[in-house]
Protein backbone atom coordinates (compact mmCIF):
# COMPACT_ATOMS: atom_id res chain seq x y z
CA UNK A 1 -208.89 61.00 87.84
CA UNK A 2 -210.77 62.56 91.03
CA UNK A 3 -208.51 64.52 93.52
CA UNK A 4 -207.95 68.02 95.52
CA UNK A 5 -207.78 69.72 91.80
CA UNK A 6 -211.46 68.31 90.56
CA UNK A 7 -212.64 68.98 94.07
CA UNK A 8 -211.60 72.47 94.31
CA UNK A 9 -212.53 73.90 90.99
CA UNK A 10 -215.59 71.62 90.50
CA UNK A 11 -214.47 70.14 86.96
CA UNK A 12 -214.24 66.75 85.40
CA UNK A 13 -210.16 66.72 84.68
CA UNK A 14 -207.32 68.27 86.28
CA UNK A 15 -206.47 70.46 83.35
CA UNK A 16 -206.22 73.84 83.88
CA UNK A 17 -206.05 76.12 80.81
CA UNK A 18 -203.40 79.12 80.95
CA UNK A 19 -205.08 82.60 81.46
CA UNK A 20 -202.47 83.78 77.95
CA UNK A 21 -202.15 87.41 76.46
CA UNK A 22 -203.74 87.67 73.73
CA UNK A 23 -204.87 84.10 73.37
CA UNK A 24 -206.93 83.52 76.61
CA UNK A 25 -210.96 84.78 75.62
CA UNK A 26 -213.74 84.07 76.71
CA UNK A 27 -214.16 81.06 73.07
CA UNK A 28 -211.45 79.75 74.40
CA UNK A 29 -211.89 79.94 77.83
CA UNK A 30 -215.75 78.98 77.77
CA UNK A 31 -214.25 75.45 75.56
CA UNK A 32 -212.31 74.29 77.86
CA UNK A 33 -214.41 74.20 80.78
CA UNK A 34 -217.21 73.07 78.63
CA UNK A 35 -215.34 70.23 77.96
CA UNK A 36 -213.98 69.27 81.48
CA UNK A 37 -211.47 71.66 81.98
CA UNK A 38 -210.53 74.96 83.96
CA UNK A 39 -210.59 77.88 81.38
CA UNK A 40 -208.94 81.06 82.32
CA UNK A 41 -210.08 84.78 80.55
CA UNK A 42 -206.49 86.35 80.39
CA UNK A 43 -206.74 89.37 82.05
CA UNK A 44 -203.49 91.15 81.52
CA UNK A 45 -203.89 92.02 77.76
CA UNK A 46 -207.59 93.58 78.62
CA UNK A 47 -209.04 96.92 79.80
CA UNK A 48 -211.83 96.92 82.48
CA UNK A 49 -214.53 97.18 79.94
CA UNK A 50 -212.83 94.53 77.63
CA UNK A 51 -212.29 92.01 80.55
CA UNK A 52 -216.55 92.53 81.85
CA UNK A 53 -217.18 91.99 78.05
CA UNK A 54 -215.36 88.59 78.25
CA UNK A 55 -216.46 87.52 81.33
CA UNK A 56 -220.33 87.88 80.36
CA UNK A 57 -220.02 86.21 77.19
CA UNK A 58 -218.31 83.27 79.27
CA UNK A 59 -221.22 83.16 81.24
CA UNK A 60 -223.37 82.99 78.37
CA UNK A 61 -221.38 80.22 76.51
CA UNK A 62 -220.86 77.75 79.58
CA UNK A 63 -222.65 76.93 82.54
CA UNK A 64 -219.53 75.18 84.04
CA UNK A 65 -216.54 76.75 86.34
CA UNK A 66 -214.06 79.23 85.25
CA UNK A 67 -211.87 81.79 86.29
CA UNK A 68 -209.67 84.79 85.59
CA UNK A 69 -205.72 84.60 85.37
CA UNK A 70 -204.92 88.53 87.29
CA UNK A 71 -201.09 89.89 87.09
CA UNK A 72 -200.72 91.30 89.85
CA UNK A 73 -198.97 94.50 88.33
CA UNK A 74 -201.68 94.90 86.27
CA UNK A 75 -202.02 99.02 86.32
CA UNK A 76 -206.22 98.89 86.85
CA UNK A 77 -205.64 96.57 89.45
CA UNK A 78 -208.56 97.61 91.64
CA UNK A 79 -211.52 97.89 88.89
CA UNK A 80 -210.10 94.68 87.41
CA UNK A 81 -211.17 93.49 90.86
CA UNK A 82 -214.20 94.78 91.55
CA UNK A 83 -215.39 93.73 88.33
CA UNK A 84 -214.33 90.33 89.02
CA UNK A 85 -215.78 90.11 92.64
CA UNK A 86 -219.43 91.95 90.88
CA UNK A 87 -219.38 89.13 88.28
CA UNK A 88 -219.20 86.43 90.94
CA UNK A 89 -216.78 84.74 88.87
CA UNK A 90 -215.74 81.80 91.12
CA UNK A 91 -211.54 81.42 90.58
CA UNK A 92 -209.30 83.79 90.25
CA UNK A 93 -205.56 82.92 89.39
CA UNK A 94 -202.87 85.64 90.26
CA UNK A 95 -199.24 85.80 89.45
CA UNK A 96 -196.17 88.04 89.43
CA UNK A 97 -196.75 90.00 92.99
CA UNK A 98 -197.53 89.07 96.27
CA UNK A 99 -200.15 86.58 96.92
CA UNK A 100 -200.78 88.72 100.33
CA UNK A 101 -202.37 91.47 98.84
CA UNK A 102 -205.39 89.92 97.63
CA UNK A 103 -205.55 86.95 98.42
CA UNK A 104 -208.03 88.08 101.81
CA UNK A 105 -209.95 90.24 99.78
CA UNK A 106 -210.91 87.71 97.22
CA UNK A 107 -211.66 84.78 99.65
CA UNK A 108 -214.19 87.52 101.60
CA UNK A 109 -216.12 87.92 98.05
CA UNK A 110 -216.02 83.99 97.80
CA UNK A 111 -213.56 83.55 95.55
CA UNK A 112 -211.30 80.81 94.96
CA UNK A 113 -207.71 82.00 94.81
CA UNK A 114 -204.59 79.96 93.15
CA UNK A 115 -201.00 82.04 92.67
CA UNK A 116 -198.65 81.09 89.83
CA UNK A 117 -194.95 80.51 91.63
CA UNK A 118 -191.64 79.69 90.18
CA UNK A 119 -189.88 78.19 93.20
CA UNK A 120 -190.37 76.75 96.63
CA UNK A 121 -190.15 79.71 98.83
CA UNK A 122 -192.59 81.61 97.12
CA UNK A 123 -194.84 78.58 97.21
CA UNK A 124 -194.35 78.33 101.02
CA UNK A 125 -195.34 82.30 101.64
CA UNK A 126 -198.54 81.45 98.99
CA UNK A 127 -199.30 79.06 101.92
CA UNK A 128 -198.78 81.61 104.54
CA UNK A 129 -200.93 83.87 102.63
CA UNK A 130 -203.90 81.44 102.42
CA UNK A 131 -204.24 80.65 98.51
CA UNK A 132 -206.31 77.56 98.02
CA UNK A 133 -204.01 75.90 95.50
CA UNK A 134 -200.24 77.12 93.69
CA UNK A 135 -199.28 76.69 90.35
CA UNK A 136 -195.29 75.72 89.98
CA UNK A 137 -194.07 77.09 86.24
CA UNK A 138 -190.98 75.78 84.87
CA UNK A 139 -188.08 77.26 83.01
CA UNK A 140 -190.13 75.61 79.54
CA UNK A 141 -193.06 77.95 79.93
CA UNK A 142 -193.82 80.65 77.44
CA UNK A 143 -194.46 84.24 78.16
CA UNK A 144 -192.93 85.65 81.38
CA UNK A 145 -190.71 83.46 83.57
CA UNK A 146 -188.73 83.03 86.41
CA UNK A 147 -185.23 84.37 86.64
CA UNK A 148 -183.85 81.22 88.37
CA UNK A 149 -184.50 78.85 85.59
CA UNK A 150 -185.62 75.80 87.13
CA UNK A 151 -187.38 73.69 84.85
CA UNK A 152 -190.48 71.62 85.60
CA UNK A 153 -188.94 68.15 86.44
CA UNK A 154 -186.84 69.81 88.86
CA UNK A 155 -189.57 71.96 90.55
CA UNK A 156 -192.56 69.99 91.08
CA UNK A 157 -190.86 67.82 93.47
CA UNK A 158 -189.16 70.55 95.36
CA UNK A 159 -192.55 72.57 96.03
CA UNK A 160 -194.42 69.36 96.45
CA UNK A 161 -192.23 69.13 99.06
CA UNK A 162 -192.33 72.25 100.65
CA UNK A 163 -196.10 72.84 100.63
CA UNK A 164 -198.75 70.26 100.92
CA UNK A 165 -201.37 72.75 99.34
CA UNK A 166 -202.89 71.07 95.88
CA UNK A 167 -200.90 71.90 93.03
CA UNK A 168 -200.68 72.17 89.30
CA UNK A 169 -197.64 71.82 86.96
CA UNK A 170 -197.60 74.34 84.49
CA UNK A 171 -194.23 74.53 81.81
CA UNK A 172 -193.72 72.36 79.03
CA UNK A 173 -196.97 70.21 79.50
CA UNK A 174 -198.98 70.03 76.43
CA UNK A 175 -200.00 65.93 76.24
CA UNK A 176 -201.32 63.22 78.15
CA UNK A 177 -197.75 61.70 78.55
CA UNK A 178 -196.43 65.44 80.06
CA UNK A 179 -199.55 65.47 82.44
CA UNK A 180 -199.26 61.87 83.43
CA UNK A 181 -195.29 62.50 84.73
CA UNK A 182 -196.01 65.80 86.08
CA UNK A 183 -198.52 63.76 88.75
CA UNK A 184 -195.94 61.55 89.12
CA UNK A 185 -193.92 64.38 90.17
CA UNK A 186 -196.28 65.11 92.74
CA UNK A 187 -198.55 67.49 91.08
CA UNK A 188 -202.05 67.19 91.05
CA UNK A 189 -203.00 68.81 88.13
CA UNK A 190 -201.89 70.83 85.10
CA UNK A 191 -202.13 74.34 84.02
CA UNK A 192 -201.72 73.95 79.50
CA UNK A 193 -200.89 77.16 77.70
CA UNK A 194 -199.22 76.91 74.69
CA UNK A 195 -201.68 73.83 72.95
CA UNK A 196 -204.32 75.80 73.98
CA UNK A 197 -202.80 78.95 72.71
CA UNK A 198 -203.00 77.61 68.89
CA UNK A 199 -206.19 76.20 69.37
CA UNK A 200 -209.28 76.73 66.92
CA UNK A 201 -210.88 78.95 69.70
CA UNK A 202 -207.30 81.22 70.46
CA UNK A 203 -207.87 84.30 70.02
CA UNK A 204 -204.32 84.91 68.68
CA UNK A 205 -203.85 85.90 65.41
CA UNK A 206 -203.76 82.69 62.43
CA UNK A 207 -200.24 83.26 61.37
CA UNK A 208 -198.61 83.12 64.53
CA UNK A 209 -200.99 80.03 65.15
CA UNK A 210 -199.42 78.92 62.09
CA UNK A 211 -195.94 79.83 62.97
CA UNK A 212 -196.24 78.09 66.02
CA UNK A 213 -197.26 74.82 64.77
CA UNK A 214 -194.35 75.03 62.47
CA UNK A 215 -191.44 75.71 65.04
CA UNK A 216 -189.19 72.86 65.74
CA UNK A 217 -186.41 72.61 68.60
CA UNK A 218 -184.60 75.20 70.22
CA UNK A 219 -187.00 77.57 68.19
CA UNK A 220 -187.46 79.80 71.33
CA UNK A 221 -184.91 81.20 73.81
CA UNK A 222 -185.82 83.22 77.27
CA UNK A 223 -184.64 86.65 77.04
CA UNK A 224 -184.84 90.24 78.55
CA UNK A 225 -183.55 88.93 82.33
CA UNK A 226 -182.53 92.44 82.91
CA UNK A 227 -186.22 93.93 82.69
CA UNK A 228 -188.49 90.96 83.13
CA UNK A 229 -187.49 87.28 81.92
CA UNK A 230 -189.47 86.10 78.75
CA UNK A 231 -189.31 83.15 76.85
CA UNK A 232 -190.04 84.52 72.70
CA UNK A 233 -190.06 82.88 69.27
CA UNK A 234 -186.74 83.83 67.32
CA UNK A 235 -187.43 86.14 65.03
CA UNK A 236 -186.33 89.50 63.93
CA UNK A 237 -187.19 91.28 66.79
CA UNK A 238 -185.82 88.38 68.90
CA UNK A 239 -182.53 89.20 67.06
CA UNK A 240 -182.15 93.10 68.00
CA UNK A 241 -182.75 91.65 71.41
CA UNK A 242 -179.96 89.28 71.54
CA UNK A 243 -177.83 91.45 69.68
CA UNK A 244 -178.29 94.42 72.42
CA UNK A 245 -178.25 92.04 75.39
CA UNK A 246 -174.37 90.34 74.19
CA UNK A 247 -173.28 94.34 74.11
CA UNK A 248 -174.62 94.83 77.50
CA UNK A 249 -177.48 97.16 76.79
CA UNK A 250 -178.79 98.61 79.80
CA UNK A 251 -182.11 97.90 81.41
CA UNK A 252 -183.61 101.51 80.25
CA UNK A 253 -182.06 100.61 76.61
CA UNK A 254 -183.82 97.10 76.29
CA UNK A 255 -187.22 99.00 77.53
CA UNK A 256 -187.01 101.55 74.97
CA UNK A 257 -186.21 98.44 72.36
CA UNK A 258 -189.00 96.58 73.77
CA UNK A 259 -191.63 99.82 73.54
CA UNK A 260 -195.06 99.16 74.03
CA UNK A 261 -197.33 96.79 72.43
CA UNK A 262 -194.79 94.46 71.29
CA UNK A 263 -196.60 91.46 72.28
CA UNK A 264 -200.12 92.13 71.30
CA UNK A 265 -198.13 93.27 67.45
CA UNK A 266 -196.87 89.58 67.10
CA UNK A 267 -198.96 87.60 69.04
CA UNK A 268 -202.74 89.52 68.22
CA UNK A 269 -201.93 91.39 65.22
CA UNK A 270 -199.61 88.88 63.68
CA UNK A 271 -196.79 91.21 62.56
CA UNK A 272 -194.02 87.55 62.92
CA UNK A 273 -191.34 89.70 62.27
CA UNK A 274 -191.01 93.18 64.72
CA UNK A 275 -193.55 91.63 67.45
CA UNK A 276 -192.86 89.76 70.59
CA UNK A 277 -194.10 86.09 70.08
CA UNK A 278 -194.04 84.40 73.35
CA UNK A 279 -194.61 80.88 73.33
CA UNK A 280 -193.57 77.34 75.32
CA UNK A 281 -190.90 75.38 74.27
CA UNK A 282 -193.30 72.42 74.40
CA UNK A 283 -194.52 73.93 71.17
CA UNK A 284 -191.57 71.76 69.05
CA UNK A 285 -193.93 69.02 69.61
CA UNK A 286 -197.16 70.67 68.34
CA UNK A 287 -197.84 70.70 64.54
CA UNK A 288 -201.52 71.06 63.79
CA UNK A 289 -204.19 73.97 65.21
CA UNK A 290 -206.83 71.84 66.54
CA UNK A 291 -210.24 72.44 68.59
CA UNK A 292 -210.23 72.70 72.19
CA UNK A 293 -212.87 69.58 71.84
CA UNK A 294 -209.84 67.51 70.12
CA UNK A 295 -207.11 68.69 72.37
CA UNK A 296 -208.86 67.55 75.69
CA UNK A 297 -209.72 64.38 74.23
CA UNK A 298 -205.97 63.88 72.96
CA UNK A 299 -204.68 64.54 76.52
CA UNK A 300 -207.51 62.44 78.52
CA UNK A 301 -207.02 59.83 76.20
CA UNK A 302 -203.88 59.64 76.21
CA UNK A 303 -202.96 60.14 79.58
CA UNK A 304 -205.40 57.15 80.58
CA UNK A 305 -203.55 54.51 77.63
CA UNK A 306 -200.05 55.69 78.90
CA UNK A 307 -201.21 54.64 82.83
CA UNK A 308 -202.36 51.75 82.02
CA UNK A 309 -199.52 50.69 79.78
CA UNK A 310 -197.70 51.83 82.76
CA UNK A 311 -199.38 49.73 85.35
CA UNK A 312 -199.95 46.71 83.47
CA UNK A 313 -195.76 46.35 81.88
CA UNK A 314 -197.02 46.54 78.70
CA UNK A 315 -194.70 48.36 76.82
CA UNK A 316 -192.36 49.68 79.88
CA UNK A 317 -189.66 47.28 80.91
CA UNK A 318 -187.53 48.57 83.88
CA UNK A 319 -185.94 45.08 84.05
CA UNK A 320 -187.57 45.00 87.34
């Protein structure tokens, strides 16, 4: 399972774990690349002094690679920075803003730099900026999303297409099967968030682990377009949403109704009812909060039985 992804990051499997609000520490990010992965410390839910906290007790918990996911309209963009490039923390994944404006600055500190992209044409001016690697998210993903909808199958092709830098599938991938047909897609890789989001080592609260693991079909729906799209667990708050979105609240309104700290209330504080639960639809296929140790072994595993089954015709027949 070797490529441009293992190569570039220095890990053992093309999995990349999501840099989450609220879910993305440094127990679960340390786990993951401790056992093969990519983890990610999730920056945006962190102050300064939170995020150096997190990334010195990754250090101390794993001696592999790591990195930092960084939105780019994070408001302490700078220290965030610094504090990163003072760490010598060796990846740095950024997303929702121009990969121009860092992009330089990181790869002069030695730092790895992947953006997070939602269609081809921002892939192709990632390129032009000089990331090392793109992530394509699909319409499926949890958490904030692009406007245009595309889902995953339709999306890796297109940006494999229009860029020929190494890059990860990210959206509705939670299993070996979902990795193995987004390479056959033409990704390289995979960036996992919402499996690794209920994971022993999440730092999200236990009931919304719990809720999660319980949520079946259609169980999520991406709202707020008119402010910034984001795909949310239906719930109560979910409802005043939908109900002021079908009257045509404006986008001032739907800010005041969204306030602050709506996300880290559901997600970190479990409050299922009035918070903001943002999650991946591939979470109708999870049901049980495992370790980060048994989820990377579920995905390896099975991503190397379905390629073989695949290669050798025996279970697939195409009538070929």
């Amino acid at each position: 399972m070797q490529n441009r992804i293992n190569e570039l990051f220095g890990i053992k499997y093309p999995v990349i774990q999501g840099g989450m609000v609220w879910c993305s520490g440094w127990r679960l990010a340390s786990a993951v690349s401790n056992n093969g992965g990519l983890g990610l410390i999730g920056s945006g839910s962190m102050h300064p002094e939170t995020l150096l906290e997190h990334i010195r007790k990754t250090k101390e918990a794993t001696d592999k690679p790591f990195g930092v996911n960084v939105p780019l309209f994070y408001p302490e963009l700078e220290t965030i920075m610094e504090i990163i490039a003072a760490e010598k923390v060796p990846v740095v994944f950024t997303s929702a803003g121009s990969p121009k404006s860092w992009t330089g600055w990181l790869h002069q500190r030695g730092i790895t730099v992947v953006h997070v992209v939602a269609g081809s044409l921002f892939a192709k001016k990632s390129e032009e900026a000089g990331v090392d690697a793109i992530v394509a998210e699909g319409f499926e993903a949890g958490g904030h999303n692009g406007r245009d909808e595309t889902t995953t199958m339709a999306l890796i092709p297109s940006v494999r297409a229009a860029t020929g830098l190494p890059l990860l599938a990210a959206g509705g991938i939670g299993s070996g099967r979902g990795m193995l047909a987004a390479m056959a897609l033409g990704a390289e890789g995979v960036q996992i968030g919402s499996r690794f989001a209920i994971s022993q080592e999440s730092s999200a609260h236990p009931a919304f682990k719990q809720l999660v693991s319980g949520l079946g079909e259609g169980g999520t729906r991406l709202m707020l377009k008119k402010l910034a799209p984001v795909r949310m667990v239906k719930n109560e708050f979910f409802k005043k949403v939908e109900e002021a979105e079908l009257r045509g609240a404006s986008a001032e309104e739907l800010k005041e109704l969204l306030g602050k700290g709506r996300s880290k209330k559901g997600i970190f504080e479990g409050n299922l009812e009035e918070g903001e639960l943002e999650i991946g639809q591939v979470s109708a296929t999870i049901n049980d909060i495992l370790s980060v140790q048994q989820i990377m072994h579920q995905i390896i595993t099975e991503f190397e039985q379905v390629r073989m089954e695949l290669v050798e015709g025996s279970k697939f027949n195409f009538g070929l």
